[in-house]
N, C-alpha and C. Protein backbone atom coordinates (compact mmCIF):
# COMPACT_ATOMS: atom_id res chain seq x y z
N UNK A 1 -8.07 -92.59 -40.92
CA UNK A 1 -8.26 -92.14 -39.56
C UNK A 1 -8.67 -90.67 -39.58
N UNK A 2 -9.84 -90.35 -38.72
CA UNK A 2 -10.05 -88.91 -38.95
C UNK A 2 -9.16 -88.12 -37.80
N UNK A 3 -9.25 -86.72 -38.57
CA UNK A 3 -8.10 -85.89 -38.15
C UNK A 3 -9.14 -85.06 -36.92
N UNK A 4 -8.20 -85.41 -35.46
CA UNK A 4 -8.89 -84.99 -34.60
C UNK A 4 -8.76 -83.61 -33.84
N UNK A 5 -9.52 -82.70 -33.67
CA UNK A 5 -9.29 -81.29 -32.80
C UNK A 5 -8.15 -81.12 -31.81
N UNK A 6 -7.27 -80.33 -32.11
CA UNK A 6 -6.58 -80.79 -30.57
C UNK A 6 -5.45 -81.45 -30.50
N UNK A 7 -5.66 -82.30 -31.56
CA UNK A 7 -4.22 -83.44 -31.97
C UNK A 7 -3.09 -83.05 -32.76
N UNK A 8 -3.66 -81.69 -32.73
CA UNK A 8 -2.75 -81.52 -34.47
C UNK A 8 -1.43 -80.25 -33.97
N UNK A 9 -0.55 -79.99 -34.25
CA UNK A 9 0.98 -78.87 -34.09
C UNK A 9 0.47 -77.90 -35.07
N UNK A 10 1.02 -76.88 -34.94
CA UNK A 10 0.98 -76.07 -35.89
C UNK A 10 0.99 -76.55 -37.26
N UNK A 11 1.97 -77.23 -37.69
CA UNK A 11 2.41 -77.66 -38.67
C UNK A 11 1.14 -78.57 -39.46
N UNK A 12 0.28 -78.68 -38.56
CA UNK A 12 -0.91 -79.80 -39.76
C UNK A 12 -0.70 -81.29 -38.56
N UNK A 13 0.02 -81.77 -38.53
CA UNK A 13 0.65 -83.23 -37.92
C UNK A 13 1.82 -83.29 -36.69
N UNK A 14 1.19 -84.08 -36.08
CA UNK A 14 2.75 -84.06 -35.24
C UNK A 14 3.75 -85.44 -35.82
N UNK A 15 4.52 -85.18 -35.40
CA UNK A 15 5.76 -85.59 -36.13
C UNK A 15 6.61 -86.36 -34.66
N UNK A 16 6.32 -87.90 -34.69
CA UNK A 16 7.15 -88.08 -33.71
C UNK A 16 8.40 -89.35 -34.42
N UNK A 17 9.70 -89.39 -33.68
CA UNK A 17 10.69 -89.88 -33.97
C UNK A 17 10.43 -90.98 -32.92
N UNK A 18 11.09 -92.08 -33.70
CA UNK A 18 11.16 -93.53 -32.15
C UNK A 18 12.41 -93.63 -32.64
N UNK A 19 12.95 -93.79 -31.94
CA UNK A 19 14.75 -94.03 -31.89
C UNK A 19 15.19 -95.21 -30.29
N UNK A 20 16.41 -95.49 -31.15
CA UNK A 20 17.09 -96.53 -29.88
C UNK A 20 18.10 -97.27 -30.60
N UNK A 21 18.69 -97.86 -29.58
CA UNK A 21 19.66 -98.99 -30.32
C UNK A 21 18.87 -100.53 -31.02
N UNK A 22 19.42 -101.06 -31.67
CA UNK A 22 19.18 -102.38 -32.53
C UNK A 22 18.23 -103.60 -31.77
N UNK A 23 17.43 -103.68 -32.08
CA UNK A 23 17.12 -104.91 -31.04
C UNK A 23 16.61 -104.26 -29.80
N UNK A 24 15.91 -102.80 -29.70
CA UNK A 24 14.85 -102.74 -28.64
C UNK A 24 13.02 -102.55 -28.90
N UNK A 25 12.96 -102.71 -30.34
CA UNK A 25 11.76 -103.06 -30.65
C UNK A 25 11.45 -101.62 -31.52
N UNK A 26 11.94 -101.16 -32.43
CA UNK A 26 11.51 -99.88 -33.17
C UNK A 26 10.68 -100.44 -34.27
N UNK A 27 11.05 -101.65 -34.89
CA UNK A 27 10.61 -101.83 -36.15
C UNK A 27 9.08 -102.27 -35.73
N UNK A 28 8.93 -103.06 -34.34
CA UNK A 28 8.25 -103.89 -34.21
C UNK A 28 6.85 -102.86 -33.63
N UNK A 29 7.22 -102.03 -32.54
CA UNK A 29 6.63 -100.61 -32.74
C UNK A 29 6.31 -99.86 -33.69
N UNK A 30 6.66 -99.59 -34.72
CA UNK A 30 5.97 -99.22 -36.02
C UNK A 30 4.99 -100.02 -36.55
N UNK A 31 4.96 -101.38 -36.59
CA UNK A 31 4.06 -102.46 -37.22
C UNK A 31 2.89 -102.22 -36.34
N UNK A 32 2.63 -102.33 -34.60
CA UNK A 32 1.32 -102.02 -34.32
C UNK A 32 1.02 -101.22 -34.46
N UNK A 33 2.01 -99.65 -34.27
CA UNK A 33 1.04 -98.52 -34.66
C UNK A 33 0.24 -98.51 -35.92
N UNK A 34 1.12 -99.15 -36.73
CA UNK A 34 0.49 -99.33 -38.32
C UNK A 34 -0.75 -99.83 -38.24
N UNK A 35 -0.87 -100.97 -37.72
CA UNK A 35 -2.02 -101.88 -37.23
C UNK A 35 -2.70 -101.35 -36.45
N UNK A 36 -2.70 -100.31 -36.01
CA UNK A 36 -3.66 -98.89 -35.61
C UNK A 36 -4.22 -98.12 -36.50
N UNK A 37 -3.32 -97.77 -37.56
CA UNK A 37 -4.31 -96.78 -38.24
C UNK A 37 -3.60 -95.40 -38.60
N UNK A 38 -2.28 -95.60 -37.91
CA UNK A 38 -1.26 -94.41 -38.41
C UNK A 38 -0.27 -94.58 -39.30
N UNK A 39 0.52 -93.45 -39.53
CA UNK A 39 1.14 -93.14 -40.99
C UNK A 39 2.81 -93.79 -39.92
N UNK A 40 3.34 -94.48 -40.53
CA UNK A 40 4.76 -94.89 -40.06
C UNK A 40 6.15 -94.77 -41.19
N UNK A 41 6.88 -94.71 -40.80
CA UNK A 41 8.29 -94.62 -42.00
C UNK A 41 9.23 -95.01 -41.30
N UNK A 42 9.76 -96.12 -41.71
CA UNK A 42 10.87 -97.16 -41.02
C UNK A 42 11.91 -96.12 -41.97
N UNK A 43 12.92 -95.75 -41.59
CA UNK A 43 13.88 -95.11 -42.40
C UNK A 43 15.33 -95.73 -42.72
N UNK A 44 14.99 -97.46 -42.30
CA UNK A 44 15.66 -98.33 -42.02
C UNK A 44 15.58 -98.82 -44.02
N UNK A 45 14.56 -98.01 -44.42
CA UNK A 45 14.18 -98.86 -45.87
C UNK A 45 13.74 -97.75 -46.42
N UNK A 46 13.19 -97.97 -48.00
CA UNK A 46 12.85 -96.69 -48.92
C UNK A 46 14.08 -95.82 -49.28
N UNK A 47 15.42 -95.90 -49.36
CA UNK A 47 16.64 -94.80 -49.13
C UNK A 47 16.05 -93.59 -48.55
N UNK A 48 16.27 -93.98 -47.56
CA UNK A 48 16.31 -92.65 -46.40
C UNK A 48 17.49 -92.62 -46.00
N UNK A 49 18.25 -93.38 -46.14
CA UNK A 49 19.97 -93.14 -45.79
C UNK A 49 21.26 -93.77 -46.75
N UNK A 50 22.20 -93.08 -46.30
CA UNK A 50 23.05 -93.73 -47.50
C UNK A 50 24.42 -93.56 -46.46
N UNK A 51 25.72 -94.48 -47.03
CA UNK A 51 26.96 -94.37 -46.45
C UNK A 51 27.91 -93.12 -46.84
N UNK A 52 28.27 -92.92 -45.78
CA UNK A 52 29.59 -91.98 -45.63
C UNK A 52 30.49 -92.57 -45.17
N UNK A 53 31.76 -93.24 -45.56
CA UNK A 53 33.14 -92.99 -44.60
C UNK A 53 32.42 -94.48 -44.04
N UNK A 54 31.86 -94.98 -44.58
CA UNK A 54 31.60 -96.73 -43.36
C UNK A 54 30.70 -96.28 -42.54
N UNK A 55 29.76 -94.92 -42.58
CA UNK A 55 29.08 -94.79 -41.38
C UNK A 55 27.74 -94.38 -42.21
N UNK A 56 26.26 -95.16 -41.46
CA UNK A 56 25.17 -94.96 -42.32
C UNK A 56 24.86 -93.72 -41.76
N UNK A 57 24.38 -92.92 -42.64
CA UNK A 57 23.46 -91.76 -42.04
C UNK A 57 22.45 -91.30 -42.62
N UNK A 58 21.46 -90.77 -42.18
CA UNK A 58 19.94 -90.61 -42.94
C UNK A 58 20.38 -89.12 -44.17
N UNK A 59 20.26 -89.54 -45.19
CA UNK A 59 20.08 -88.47 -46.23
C UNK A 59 19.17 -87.13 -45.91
N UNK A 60 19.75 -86.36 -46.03
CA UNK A 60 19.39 -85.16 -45.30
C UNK A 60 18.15 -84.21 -46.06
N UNK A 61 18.57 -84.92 -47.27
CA UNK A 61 17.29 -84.69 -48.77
C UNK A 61 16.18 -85.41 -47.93
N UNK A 62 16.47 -86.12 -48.06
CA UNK A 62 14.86 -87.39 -47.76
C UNK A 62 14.07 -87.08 -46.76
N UNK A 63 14.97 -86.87 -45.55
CA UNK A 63 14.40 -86.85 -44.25
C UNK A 63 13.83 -85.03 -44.55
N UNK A 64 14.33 -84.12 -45.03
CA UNK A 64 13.99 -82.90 -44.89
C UNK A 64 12.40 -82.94 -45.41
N UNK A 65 12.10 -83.64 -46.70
CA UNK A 65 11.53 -83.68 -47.88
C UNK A 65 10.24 -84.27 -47.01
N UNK A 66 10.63 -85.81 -46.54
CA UNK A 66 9.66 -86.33 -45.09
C UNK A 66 9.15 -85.96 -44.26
N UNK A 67 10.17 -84.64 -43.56
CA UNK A 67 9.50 -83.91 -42.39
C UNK A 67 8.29 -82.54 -43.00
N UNK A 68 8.79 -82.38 -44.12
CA UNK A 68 7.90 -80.77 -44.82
C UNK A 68 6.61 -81.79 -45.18
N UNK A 69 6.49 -82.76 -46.03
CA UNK A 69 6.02 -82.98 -46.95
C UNK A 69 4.37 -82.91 -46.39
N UNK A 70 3.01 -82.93 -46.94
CA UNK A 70 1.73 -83.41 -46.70
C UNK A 70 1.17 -84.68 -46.84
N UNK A 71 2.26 -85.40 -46.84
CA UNK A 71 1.87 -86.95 -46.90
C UNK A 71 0.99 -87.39 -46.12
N UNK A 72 1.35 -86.81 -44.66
CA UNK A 72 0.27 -87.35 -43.45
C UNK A 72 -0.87 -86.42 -43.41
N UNK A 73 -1.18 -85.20 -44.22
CA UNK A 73 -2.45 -83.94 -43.79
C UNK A 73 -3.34 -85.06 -43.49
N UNK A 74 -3.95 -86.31 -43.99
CA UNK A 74 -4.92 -86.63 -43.57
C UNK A 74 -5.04 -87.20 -42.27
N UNK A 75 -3.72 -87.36 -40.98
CA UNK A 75 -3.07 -88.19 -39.98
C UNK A 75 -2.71 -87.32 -39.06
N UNK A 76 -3.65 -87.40 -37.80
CA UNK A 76 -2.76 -86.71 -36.87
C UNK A 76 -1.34 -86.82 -36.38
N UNK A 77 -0.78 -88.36 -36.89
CA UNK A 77 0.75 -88.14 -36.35
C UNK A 77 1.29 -89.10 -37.22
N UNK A 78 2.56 -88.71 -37.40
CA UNK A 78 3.69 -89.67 -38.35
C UNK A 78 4.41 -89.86 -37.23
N UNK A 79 4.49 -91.46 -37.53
CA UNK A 79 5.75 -91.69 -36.64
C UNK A 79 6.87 -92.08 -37.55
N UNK A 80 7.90 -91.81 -37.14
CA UNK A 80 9.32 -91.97 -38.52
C UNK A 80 10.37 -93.12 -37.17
N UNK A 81 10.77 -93.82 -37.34
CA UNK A 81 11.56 -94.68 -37.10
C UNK A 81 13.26 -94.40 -37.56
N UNK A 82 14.36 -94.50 -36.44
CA UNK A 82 15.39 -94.05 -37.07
C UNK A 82 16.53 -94.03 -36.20
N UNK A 83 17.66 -94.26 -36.61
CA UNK A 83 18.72 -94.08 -35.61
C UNK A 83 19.98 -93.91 -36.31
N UNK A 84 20.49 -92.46 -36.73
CA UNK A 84 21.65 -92.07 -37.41
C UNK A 84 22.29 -90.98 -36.79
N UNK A 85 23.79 -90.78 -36.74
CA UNK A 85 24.39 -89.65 -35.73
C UNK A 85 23.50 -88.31 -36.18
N UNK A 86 22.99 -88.07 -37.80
CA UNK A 86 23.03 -87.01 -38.13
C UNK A 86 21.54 -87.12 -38.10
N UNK A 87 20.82 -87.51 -37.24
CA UNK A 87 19.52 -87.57 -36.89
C UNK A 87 19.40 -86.19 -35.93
N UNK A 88 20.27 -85.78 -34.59
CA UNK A 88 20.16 -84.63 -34.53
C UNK A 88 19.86 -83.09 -34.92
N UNK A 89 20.13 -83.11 -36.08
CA UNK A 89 19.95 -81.84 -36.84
C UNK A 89 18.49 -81.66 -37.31
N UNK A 90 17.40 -82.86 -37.38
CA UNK A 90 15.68 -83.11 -37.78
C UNK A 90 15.31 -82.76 -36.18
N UNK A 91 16.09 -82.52 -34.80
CA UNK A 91 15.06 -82.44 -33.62
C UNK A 91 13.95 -81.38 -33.26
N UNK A 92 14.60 -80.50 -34.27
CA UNK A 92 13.80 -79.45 -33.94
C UNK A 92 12.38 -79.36 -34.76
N UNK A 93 12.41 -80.56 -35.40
CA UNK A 93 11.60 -80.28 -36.47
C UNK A 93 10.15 -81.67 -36.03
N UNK A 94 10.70 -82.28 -34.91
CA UNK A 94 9.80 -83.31 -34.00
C UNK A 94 8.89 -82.44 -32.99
N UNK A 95 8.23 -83.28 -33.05
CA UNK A 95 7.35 -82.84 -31.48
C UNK A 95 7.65 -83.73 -30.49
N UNK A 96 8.06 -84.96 -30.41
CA UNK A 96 8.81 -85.41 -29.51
C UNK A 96 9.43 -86.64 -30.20
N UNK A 97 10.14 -86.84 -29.28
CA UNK A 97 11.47 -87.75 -29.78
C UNK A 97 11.21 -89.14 -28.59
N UNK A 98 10.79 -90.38 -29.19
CA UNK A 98 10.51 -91.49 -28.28
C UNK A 98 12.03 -91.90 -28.37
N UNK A 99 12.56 -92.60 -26.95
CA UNK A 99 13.91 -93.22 -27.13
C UNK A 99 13.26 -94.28 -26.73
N UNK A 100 13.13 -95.94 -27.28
CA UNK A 100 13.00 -97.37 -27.15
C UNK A 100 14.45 -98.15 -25.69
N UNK A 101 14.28 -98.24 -24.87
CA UNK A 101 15.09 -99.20 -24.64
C UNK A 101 15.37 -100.34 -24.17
N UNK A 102 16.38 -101.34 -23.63
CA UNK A 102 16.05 -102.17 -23.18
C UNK A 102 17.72 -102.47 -22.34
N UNK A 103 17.56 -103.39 -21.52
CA UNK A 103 18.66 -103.93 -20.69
C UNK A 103 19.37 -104.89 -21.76
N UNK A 104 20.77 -105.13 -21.69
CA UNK A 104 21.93 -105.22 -22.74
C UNK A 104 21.45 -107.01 -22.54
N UNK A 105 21.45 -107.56 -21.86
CA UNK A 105 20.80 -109.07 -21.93
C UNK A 105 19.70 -109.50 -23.21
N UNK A 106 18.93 -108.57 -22.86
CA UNK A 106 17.67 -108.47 -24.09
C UNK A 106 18.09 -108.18 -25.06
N UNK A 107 18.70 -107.26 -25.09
CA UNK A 107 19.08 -106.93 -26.61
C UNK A 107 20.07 -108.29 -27.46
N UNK A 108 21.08 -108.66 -26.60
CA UNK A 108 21.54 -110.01 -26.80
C UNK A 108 20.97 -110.93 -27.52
N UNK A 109 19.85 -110.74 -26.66
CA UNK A 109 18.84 -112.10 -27.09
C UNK A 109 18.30 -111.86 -28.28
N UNK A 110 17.61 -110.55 -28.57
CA UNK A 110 16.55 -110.34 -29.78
C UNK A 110 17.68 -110.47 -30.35
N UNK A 111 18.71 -109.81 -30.66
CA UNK A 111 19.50 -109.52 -31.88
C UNK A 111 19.95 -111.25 -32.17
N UNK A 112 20.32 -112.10 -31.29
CA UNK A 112 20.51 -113.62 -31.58
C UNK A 112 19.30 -114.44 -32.53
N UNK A 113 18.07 -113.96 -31.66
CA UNK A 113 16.84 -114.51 -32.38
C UNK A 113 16.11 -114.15 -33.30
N UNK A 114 15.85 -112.90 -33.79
CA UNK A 114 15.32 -112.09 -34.51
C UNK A 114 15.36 -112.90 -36.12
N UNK A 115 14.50 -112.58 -36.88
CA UNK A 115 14.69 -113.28 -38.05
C UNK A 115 14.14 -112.01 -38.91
N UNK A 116 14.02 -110.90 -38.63
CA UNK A 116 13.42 -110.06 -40.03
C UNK A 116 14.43 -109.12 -40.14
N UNK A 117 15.50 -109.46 -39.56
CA UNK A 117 17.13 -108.36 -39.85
C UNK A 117 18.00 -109.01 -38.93
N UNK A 118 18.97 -108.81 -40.23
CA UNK A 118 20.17 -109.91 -39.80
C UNK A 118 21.21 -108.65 -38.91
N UNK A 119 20.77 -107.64 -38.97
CA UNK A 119 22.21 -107.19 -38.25
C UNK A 119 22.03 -107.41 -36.86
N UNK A 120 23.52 -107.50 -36.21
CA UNK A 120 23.78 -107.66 -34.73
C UNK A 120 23.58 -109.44 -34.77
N UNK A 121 23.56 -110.40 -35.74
CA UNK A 121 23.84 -111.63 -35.86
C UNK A 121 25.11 -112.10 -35.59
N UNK A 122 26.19 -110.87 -36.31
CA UNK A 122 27.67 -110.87 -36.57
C UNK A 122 28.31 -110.75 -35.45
N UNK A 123 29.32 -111.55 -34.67
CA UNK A 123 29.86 -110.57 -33.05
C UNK A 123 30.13 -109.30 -33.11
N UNK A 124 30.88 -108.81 -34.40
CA UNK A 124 30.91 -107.49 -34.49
C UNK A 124 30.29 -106.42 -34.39
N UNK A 125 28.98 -106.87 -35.13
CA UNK A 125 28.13 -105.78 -35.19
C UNK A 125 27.69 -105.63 -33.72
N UNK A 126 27.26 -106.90 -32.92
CA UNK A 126 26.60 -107.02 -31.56
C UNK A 126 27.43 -106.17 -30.46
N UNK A 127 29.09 -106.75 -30.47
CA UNK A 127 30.03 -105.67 -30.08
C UNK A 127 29.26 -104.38 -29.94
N UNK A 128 29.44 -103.82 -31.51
CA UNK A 128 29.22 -102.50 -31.69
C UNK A 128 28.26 -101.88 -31.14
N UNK A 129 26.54 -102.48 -30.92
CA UNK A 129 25.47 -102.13 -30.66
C UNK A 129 25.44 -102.60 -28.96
N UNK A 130 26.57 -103.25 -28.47
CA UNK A 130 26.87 -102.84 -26.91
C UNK A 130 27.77 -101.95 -26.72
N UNK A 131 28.68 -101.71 -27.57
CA UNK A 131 29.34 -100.40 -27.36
C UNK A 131 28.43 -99.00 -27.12
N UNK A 132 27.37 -98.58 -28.51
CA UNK A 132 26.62 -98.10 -28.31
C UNK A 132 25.50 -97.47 -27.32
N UNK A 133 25.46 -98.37 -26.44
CA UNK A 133 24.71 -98.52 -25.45
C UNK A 133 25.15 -97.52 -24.08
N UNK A 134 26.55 -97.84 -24.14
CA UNK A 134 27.07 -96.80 -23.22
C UNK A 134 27.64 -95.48 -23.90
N UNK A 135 27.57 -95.34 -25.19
CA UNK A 135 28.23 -94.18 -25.83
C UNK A 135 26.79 -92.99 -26.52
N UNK A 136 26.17 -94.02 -27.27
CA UNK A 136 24.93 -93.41 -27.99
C UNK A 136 23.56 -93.05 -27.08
N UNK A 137 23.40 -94.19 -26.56
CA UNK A 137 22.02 -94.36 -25.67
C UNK A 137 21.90 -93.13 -24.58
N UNK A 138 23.32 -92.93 -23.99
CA UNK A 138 22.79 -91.09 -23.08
C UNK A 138 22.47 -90.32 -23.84
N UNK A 139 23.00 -90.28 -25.02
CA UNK A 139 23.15 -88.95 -25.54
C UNK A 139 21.76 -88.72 -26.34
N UNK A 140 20.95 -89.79 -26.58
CA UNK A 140 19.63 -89.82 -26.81
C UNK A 140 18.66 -89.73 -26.10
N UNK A 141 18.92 -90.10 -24.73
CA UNK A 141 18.44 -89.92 -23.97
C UNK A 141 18.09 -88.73 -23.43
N UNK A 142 19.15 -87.62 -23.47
CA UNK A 142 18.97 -86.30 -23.33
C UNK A 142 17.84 -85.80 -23.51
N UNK A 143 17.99 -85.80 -25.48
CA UNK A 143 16.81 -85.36 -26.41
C UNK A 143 15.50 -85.86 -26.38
N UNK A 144 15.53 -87.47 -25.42
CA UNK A 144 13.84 -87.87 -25.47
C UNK A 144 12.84 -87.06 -24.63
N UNK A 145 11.78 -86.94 -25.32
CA UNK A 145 10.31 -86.55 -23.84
C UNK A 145 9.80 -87.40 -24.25
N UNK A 146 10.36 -88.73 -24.02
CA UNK A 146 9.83 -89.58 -23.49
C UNK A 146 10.69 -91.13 -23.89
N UNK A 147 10.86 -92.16 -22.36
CA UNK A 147 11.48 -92.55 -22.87
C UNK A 147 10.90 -94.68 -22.22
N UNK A 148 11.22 -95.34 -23.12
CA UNK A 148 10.05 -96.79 -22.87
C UNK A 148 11.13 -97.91 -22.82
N UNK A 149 11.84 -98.37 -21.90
CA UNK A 149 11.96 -99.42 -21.67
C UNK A 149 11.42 -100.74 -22.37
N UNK A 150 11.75 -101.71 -22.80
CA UNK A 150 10.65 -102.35 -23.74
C UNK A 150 10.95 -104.06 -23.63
N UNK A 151 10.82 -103.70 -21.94
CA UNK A 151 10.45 -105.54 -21.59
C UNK A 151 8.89 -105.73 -21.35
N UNK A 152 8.16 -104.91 -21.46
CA UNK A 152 6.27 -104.78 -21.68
C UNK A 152 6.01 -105.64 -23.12
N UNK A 153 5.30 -105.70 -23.52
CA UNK A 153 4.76 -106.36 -24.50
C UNK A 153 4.62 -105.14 -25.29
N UNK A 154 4.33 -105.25 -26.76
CA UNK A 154 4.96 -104.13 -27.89
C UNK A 154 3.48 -103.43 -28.21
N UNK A 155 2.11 -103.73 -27.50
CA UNK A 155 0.81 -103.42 -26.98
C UNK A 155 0.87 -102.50 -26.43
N UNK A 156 1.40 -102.85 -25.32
CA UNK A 156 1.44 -101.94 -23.89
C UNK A 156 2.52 -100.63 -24.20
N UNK A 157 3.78 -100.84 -24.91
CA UNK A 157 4.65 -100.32 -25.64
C UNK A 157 3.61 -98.87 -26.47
N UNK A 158 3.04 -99.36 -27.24
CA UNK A 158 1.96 -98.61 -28.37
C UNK A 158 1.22 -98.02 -27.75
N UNK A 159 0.45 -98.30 -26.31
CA UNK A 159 -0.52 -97.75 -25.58
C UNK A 159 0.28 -96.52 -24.76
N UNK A 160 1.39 -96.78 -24.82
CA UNK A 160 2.35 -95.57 -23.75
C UNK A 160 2.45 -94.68 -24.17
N UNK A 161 3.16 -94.85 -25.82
CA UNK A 161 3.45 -93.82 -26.68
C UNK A 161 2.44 -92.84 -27.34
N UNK A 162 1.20 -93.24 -27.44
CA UNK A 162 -0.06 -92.86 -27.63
C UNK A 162 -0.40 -91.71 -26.56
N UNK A 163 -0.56 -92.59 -25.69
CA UNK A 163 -0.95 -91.87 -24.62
C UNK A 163 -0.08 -90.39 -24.01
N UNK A 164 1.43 -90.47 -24.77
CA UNK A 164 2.35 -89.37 -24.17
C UNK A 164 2.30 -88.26 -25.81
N UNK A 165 1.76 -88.30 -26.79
CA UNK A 165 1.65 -87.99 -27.98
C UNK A 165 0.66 -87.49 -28.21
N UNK A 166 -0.54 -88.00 -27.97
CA UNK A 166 -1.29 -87.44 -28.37
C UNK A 166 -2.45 -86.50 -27.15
């Protein structure tokens, strides 16, 4: 993809984060942008995170190493995919922060049906990622400029985020 006038941060690339709870379409949002023509990093995979204490959090090596690196010079934008408490401390280092969401019904559902990740299959985990919803989801919300609902089709989804990014 050529690197366009205008598109670009100081930094060479802009750098956007998609974040949300389980089951509102992050992974699935990375795949069309991909299928666009941009640089993506699910941080869901590759060790970008590791456990603490029972709690995953993005390795602070990786993600630092991700956000400096020239991987994308040839890409006006990386999108990085991600949702860890200690994801806060990379905001400053975004140009914007997408929050994904969806109504707790939906999420129900994908996380029941979904077949390319088993989590939120378990009641527990599902529990947890409705707990979330009222505990995590404001507080992300804060930090988004910009934020997508994601009962649209994952098209229309890609065309939004585009359009508020670039």
């Amino acid at each position: 993809m050529p690197v366009l006038a205008g598109c670009l941060s100081s930094r060479g690339v802009k750098r956007v984060l998609v974040t949300g709870m389980s089951g509102v379409g992050k992974s699935s949002l990375l795949c069309e942008l991909a299928a666009r023509g941009y640089q993506t990093v699910d941080t869901d995979y590759g060790g970008y995170y590791h456990m603490v204490d029972g709690e995953r959090l993005w390795r602070e090596d990786r993600i630092g190493a991700l956000l400096s690196g020239d991987s994308a010079a040839s890409r006006s934008v990386l999108f990085i995919q991600g949702t860890a408490r200690n994801q806060v401390l990379f905001y400053p280092r975004f140009d914007h922060i997408v929050l994904l969401s969806a109504p707790a019904e939906i999420l129900v559902e994908r996380l029941r049906t979904r077949t390319t990740n088993r989590y939120g299959k378990d009641l527990a985990e599902l529990a947890e990622t409705l707990g979330y919803l009222e505990t995590v989801e404001p507080l992300l919300r804060k930090a988004a400029t910009l934020e997508i609902v994601t009962t649209v089709p994952v098209t229309r989804v890609a065309d939004i985020v585009l359009e508020h990014v670039l």
